[in-house]
C-alpha atoms as a PDB file:
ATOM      1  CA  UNK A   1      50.351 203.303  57.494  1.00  0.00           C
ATOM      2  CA  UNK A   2      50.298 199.679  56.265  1.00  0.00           C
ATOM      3  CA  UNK A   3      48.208 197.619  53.683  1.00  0.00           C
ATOM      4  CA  UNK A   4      46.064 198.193  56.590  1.00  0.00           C
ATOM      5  CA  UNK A   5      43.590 195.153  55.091  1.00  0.00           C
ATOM      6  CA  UNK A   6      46.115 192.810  53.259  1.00  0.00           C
ATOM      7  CA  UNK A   7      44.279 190.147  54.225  1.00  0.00           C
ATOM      8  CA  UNK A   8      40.914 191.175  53.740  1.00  0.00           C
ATOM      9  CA  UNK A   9      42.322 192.886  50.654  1.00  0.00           C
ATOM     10  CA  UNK A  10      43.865 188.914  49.362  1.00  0.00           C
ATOM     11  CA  UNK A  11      40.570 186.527  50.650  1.00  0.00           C
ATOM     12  CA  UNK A  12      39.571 185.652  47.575  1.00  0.00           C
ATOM     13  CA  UNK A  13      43.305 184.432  46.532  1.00  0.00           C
ATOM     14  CA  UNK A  14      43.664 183.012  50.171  1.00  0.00           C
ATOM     15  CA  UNK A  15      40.661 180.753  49.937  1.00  0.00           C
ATOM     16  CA  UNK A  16      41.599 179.829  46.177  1.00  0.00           C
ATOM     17  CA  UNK A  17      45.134 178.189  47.550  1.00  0.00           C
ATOM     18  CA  UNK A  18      45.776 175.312  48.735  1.00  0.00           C
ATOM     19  CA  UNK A  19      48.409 172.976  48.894  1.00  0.00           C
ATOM     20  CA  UNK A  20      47.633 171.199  44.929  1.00  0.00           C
ATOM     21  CA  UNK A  21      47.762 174.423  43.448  1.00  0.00           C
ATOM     22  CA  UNK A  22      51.373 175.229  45.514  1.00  0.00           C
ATOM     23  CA  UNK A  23      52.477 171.893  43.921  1.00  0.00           C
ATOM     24  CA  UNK A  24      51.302 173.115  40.405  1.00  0.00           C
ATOM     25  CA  UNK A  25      53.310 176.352  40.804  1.00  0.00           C
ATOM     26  CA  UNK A  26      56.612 174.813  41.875  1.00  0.00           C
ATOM     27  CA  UNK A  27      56.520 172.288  38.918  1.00  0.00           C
ATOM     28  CA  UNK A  28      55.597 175.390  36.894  1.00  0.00           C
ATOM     29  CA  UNK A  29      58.623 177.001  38.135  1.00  0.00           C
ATOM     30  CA  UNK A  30      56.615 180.172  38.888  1.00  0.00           C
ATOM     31  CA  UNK A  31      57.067 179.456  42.545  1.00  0.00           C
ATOM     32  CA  UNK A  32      60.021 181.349  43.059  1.00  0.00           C
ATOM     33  CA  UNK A  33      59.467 184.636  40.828  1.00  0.00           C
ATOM     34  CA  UNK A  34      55.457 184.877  41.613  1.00  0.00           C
ATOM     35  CA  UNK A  35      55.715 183.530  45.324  1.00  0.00           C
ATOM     36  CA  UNK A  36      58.666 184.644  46.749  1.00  0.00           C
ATOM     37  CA  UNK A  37      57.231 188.109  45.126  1.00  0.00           C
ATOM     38  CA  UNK A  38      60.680 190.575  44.953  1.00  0.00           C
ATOM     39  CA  UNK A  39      60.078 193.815  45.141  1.00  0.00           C
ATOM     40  CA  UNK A  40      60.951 196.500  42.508  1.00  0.00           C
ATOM     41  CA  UNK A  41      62.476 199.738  44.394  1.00  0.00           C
ATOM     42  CA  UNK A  42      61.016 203.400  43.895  1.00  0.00           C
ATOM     43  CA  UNK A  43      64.251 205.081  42.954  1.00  0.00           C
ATOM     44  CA  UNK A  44      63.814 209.174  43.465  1.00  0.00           C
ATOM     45  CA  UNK A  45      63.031 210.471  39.516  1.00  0.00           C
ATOM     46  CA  UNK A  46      59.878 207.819  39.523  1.00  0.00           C
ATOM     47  CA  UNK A  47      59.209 209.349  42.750  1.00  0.00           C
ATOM     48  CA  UNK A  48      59.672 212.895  41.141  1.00  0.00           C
ATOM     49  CA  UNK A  49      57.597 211.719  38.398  1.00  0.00           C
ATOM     50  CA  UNK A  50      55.240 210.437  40.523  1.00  0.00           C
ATOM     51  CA  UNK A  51      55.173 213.945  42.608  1.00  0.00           C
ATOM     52  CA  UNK A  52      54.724 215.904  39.440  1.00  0.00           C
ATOM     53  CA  UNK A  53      51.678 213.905  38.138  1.00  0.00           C
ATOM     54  CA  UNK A  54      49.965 214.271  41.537  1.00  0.00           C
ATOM     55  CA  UNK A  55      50.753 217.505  42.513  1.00  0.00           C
ATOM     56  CA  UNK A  56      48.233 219.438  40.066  1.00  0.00           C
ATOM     57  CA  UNK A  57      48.402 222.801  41.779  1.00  0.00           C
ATOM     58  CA  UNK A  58      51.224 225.537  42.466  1.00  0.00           C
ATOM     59  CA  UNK A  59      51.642 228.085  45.317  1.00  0.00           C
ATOM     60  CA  UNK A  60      51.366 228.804  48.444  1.00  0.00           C
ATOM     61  CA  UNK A  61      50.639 225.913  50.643  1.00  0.00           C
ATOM     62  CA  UNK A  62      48.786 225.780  54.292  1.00  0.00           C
ATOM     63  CA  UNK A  63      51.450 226.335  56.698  1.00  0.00           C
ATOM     64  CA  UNK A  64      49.953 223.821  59.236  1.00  0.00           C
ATOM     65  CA  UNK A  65      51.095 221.123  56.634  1.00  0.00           C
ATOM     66  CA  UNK A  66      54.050 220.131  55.215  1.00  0.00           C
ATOM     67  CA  UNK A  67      55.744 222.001  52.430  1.00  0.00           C
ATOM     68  CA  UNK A  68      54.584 219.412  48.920  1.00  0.00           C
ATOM     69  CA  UNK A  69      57.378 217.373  47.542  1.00  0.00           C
ATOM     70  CA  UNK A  70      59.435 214.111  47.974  1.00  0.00           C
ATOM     71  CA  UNK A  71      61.179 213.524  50.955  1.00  0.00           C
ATOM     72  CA  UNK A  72      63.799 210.705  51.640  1.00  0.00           C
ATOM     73  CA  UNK A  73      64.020 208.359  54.694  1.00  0.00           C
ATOM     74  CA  UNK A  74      66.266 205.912  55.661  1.00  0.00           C
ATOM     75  CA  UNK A  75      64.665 202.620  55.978  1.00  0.00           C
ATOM     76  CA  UNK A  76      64.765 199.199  57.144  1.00  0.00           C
ATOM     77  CA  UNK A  77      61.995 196.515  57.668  1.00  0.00           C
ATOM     78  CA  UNK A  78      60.192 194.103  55.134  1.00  0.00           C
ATOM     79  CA  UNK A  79      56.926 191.961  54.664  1.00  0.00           C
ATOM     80  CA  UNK A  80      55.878 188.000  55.175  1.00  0.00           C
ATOM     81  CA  UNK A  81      52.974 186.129  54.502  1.00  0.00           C
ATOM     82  CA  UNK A  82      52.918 182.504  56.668  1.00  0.00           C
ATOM     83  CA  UNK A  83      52.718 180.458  53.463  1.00  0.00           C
ATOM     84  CA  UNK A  84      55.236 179.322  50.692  1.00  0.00           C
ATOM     85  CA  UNK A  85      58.089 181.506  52.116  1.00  0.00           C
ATOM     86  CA  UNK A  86      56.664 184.494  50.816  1.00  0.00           C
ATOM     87  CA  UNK A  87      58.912 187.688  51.708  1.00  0.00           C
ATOM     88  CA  UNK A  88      60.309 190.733  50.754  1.00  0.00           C
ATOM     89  CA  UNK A  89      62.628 193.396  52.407  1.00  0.00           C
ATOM     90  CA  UNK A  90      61.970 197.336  51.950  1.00  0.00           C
ATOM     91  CA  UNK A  91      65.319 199.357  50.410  1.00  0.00           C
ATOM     92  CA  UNK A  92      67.908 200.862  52.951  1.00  0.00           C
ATOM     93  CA  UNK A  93      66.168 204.796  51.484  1.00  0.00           C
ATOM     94  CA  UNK A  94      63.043 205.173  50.633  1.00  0.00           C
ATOM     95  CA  UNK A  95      60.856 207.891  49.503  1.00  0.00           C
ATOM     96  CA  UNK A  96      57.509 210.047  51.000  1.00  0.00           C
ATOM     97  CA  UNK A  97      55.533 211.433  48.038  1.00  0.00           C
ATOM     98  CA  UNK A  98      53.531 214.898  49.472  1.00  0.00           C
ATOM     99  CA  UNK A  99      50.805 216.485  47.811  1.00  0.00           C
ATOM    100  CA  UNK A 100      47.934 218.997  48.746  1.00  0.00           C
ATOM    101  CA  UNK A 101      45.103 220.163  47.625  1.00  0.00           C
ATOM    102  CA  UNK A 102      43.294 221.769  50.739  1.00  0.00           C
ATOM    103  CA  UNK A 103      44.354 218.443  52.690  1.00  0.00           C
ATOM    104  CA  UNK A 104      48.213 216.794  52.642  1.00  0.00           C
ATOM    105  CA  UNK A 105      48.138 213.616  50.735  1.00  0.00           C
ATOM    106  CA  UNK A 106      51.609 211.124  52.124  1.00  0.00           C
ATOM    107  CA  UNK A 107      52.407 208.446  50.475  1.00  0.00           C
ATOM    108  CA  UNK A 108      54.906 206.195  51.569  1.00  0.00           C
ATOM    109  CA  UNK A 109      56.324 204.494  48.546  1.00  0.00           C
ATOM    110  CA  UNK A 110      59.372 202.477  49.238  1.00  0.00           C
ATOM    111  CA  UNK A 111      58.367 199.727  46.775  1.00  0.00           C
ATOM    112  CA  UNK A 112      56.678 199.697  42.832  1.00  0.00           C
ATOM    113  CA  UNK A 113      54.451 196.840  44.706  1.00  0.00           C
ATOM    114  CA  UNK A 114      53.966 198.609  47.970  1.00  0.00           C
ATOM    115  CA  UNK A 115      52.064 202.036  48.843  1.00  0.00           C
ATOM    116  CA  UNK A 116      50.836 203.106  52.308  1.00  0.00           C
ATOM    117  CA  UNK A 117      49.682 206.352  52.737  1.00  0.00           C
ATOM    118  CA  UNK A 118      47.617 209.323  54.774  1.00  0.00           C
ATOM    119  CA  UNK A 119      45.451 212.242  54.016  1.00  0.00           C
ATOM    120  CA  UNK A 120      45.517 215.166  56.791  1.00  0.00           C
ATOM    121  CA  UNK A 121      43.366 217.881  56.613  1.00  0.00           C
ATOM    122  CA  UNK A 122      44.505 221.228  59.261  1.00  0.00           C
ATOM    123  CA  UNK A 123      41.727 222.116  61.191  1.00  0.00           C
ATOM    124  CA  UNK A 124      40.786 225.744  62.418  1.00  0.00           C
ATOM    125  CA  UNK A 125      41.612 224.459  66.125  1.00  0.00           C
ATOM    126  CA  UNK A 126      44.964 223.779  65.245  1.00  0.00           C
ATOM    127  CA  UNK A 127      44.035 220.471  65.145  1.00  0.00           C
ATOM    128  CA  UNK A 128      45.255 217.700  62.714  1.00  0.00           C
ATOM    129  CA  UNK A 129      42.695 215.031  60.938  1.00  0.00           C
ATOM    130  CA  UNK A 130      43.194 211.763  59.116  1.00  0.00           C
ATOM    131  CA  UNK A 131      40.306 211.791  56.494  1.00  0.00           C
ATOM    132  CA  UNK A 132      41.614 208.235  54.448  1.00  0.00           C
ATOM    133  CA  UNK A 133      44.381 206.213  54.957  1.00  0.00           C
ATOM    134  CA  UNK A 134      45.366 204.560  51.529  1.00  0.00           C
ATOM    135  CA  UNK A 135      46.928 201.082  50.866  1.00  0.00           C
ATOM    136  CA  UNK A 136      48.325 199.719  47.110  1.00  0.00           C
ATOM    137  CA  UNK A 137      49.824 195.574  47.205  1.00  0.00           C
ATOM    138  CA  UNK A 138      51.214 193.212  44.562  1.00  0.00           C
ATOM    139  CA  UNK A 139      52.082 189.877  45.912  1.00  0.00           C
ATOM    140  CA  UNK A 140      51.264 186.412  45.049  1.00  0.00           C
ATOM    141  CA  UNK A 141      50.295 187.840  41.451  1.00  0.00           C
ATOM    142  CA  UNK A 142      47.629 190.033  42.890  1.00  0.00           C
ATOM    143  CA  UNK A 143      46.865 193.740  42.785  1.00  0.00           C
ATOM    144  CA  UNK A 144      45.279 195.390  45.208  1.00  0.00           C
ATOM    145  CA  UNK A 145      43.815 199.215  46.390  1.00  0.00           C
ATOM    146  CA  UNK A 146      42.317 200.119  49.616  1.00  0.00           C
ATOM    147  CA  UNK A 147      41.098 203.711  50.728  1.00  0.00           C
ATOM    148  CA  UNK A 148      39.489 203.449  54.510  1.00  0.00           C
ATOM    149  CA  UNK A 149      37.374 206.638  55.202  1.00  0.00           C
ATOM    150  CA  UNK A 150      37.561 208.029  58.915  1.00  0.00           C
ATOM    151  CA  UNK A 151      34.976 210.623  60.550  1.00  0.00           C
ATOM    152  CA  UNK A 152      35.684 213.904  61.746  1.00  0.00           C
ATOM    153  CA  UNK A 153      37.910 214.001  64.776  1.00  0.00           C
ATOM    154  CA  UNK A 154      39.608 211.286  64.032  1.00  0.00           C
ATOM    155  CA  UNK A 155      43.173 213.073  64.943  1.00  0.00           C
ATOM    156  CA  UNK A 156      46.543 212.738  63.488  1.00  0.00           C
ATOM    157  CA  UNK A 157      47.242 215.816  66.344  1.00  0.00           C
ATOM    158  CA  UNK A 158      44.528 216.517  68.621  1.00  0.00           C
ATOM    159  CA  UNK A 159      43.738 220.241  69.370  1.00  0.00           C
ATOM    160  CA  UNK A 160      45.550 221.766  72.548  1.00  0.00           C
ATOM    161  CA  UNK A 161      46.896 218.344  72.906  1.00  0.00           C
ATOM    162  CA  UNK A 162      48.259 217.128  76.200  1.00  0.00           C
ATOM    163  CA  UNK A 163      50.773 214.143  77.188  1.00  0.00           C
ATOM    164  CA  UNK A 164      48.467 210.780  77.717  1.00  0.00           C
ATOM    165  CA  UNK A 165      45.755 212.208  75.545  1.00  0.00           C
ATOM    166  CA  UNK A 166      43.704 209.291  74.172  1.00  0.00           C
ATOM    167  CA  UNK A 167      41.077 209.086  71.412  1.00  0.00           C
ATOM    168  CA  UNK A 168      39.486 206.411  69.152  1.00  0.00           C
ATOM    169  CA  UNK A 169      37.324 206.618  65.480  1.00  0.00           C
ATOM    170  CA  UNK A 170      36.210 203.507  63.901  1.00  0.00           C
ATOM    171  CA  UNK A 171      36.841 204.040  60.257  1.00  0.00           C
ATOM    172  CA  UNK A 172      35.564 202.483  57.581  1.00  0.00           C
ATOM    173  CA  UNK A 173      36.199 200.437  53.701  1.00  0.00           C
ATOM    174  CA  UNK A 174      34.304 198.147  52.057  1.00  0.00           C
ATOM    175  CA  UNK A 175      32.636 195.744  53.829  1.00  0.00           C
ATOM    176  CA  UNK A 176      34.888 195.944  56.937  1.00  0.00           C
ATOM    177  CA  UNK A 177      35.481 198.544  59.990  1.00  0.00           C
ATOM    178  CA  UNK A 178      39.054 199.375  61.343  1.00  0.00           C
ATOM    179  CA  UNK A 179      38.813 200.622  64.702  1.00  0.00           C
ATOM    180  CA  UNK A 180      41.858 203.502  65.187  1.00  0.00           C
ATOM    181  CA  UNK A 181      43.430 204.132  68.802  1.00  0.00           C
ATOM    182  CA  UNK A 182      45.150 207.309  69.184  1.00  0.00           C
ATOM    183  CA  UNK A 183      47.398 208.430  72.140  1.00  0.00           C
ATOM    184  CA  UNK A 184      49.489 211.708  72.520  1.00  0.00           C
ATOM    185  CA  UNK A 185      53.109 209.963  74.085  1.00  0.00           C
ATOM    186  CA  UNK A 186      54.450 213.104  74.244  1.00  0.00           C
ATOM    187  CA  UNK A 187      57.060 216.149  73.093  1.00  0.00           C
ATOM    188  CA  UNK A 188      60.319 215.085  71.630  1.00  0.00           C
ATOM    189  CA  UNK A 189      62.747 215.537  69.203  1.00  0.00           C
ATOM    190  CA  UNK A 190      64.402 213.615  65.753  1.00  0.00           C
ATOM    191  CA  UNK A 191      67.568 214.002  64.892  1.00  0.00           C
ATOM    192  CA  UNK A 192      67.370 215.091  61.249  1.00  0.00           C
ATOM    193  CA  UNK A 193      70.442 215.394  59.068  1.00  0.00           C
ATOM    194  CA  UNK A 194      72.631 216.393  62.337  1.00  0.00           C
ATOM    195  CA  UNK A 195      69.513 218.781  63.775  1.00  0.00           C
ATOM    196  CA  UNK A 196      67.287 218.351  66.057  1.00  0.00           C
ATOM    197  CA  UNK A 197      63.812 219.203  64.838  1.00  0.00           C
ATOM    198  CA  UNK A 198      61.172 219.293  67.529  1.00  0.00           C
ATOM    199  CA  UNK A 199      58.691 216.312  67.238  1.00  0.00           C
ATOM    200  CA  UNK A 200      55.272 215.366  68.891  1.00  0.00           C
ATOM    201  CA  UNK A 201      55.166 211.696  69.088  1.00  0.00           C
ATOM    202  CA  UNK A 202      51.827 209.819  68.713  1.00  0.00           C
ATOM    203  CA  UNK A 203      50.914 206.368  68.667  1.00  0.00           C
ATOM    204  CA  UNK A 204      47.918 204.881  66.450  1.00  0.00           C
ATOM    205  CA  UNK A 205      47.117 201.471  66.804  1.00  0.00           C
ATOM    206  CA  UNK A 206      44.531 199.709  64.627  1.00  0.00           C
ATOM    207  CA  UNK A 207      42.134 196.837  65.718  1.00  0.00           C
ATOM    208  CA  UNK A 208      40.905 194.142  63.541  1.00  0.00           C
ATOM    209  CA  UNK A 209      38.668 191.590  64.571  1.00  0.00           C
ATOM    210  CA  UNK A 210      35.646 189.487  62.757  1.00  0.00           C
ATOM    211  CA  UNK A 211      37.008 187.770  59.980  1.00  0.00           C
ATOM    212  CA  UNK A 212      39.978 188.875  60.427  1.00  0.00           C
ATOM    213  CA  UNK A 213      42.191 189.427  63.901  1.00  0.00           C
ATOM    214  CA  UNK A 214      44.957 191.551  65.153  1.00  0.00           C
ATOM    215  CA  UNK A 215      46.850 194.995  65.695  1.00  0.00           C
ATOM    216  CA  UNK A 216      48.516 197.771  63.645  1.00  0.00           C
ATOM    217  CA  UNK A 217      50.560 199.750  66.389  1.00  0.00           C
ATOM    218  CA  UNK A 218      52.078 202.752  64.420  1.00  0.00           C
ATOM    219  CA  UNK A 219      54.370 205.342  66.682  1.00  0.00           C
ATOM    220  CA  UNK A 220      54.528 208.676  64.724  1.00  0.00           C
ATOM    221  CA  UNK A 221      57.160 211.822  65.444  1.00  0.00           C
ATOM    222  CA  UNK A 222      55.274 214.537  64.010  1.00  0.00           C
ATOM    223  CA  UNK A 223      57.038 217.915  62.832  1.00  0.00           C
ATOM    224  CA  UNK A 224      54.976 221.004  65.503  1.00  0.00           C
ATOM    225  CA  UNK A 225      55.550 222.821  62.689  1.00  0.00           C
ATOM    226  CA  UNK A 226      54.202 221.594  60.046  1.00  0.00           C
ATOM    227  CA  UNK A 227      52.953 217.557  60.973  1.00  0.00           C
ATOM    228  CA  UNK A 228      55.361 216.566  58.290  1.00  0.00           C
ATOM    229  CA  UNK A 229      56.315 212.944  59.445  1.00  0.00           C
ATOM    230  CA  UNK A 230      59.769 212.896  60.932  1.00  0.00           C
ATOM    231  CA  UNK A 231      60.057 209.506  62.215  1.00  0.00           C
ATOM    232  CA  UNK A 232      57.674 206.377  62.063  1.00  0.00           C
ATOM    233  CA  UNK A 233      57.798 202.781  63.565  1.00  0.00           C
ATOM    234  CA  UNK A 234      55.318 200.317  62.597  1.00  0.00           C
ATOM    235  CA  UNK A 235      54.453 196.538  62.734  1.00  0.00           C
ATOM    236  CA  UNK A 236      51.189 194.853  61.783  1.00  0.00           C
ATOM    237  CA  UNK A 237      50.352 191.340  62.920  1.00  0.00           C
ATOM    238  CA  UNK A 238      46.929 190.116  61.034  1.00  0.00           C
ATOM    239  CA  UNK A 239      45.750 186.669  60.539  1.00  0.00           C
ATOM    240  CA  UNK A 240      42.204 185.122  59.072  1.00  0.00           C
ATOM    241  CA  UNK A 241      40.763 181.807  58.075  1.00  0.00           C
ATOM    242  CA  UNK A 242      41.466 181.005  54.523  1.00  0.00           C
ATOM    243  CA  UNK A 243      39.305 177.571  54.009  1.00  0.00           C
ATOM    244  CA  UNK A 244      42.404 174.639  53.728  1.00  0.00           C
ATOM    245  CA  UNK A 245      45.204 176.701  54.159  1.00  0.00           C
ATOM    246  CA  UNK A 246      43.777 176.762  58.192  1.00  0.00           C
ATOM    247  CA  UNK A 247      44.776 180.418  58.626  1.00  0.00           C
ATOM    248  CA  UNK A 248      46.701 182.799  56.661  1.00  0.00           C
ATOM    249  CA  UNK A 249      48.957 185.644  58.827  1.00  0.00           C
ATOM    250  CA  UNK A 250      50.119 188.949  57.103  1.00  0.00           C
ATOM    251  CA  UNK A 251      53.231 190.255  59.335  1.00  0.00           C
ATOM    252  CA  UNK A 252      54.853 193.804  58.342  1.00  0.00           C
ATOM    253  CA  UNK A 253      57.672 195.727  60.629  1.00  0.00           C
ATOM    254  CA  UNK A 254      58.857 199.231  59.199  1.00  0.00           C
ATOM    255  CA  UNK A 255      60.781 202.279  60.421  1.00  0.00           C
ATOM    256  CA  UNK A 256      61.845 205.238  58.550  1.00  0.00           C
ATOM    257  CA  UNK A 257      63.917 208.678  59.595  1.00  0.00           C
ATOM    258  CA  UNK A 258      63.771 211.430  57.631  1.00  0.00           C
ATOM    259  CA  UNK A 259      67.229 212.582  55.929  1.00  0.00           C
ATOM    260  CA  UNK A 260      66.455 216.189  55.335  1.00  0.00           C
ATOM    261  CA  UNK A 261      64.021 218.455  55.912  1.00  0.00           C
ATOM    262  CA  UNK A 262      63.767 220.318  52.510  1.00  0.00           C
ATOM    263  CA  UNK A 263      61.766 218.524  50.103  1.00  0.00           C
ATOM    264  CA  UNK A 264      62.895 218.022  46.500  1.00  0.00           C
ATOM    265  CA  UNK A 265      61.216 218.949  43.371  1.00  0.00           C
END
């Protein structure tokens, strides 16, 4: 998942720029180091660190979710805002932080200033749910967190699924509702480290609209063993008003293989 609400996320620093304040930065010289916003890579020990702090139990885990650990993906993709030239590209590798602790917490970490993530939760049906997805940004000298809270049935994988399978949840952060799309596209497979590991791929797509307008498409190749994420493409396209700027659009595009399937600890 993205910053699924960057923009919603940056209103108050959208609204609070306009083009005399751009002028004041570049003759500050912070234009180019706070602007441009360069991103700071997650190499795998502060992932491992990362892992170790989270991860606060041992044992066995749920075998309908994926063993706890880091796991590294090759990567490609990056970030813009429509203002300034502000950009950044995501590292060729990049790492998956899992946790659990009844439910699988994912975190895709592939920058210090960027963290999208899931929490899954195995259901008795076979079923898999998305209880949160969870969002961390700094850009444009901001910080910011974002935890959006879904219902019950909103699936990751849908019991007894079947190909064409559709669903929808409209989940929920503060002061804004994300309406999720899901669709089953169908069996496959990802080639993983020279094997073929057998893959269910779903699509999610998220709607925005009010203040803000646009779509989240995210195509998933689940693990049918354990729902550990094998293979993700992603692009979010998200614009809103911000006062003399005219409007402000948020673009992201992402994909990410897995390398191996044993985590590391």
């Amino acid at each position: 998942m993205p910053p699924l609400t960057w923009v919603t996320q940056h209103r108050s620093w959208a609204l609070g720029v306009g083009a005399t304040i751009l002028l004041v930065l570049v003759g500050a010289g912070v234009w180019f180091f706070v602007l441009r916003s360069p991103g700071t890579q997650v190499n795998l020990r502060q992932a491992l660190r990362l892992y170790r702090l989270e991860q606060k139990t041992g044992g066995e885990t749920n075998a309908q979710l994926p063993p706890t650990g880091v796991y590294q993906y090759r990567t490609s993709g990056g970030e813009q805002l429509s203002i300034a030239g502000i950009s950044r590209s995501f590292p060729a590798t990049s790492e998956m932080i899992v946790t659990e602790a009844g439910c699988a917490t994912m975190k895709w970490e592939p920058l210090v200033q960027h963290m999208e993530g899931l929490v899954e939760c195995p259901q008795r049906d076979g079923a898999l749910e998305i209880r949160s997805a969870l969002s961390y940004e700094e850009i444009a000298g901001t910080q910011t967190t974002s935890v959006i809270h879904c219902p019950p049935r909103m699936y990751f994988v849908p019991p007894h699924w079947f190909v064409g399978e559709r669903w929808q949840s409209t989940c929920h952060s503060a002061g804004e509702n994300v309406v999720f799309s899901g669709r089953v596209m169908g069996p496959s497979s990802v080639d993983v480290g020279g094997n073929e590991v057998p893959a269910l791929h779903v699509r999610l797509t998220l709607f925005f609209s009010g203040a803000e307008s646009g779509t989240n498409p995210n195509d998933y190749w689940l693990s049918l063993q354990n729902g550990l994420v094998l293979r993700q493409r992603e692009t979010v396209d998200v614009s809103q008003k911000a006062g003399p700027l005219g409007s402000v659009r948020y673009t992201e595009q992402m994909a990410i293989t897995l390398a191996s399937v044993a985590p590391i600890r």
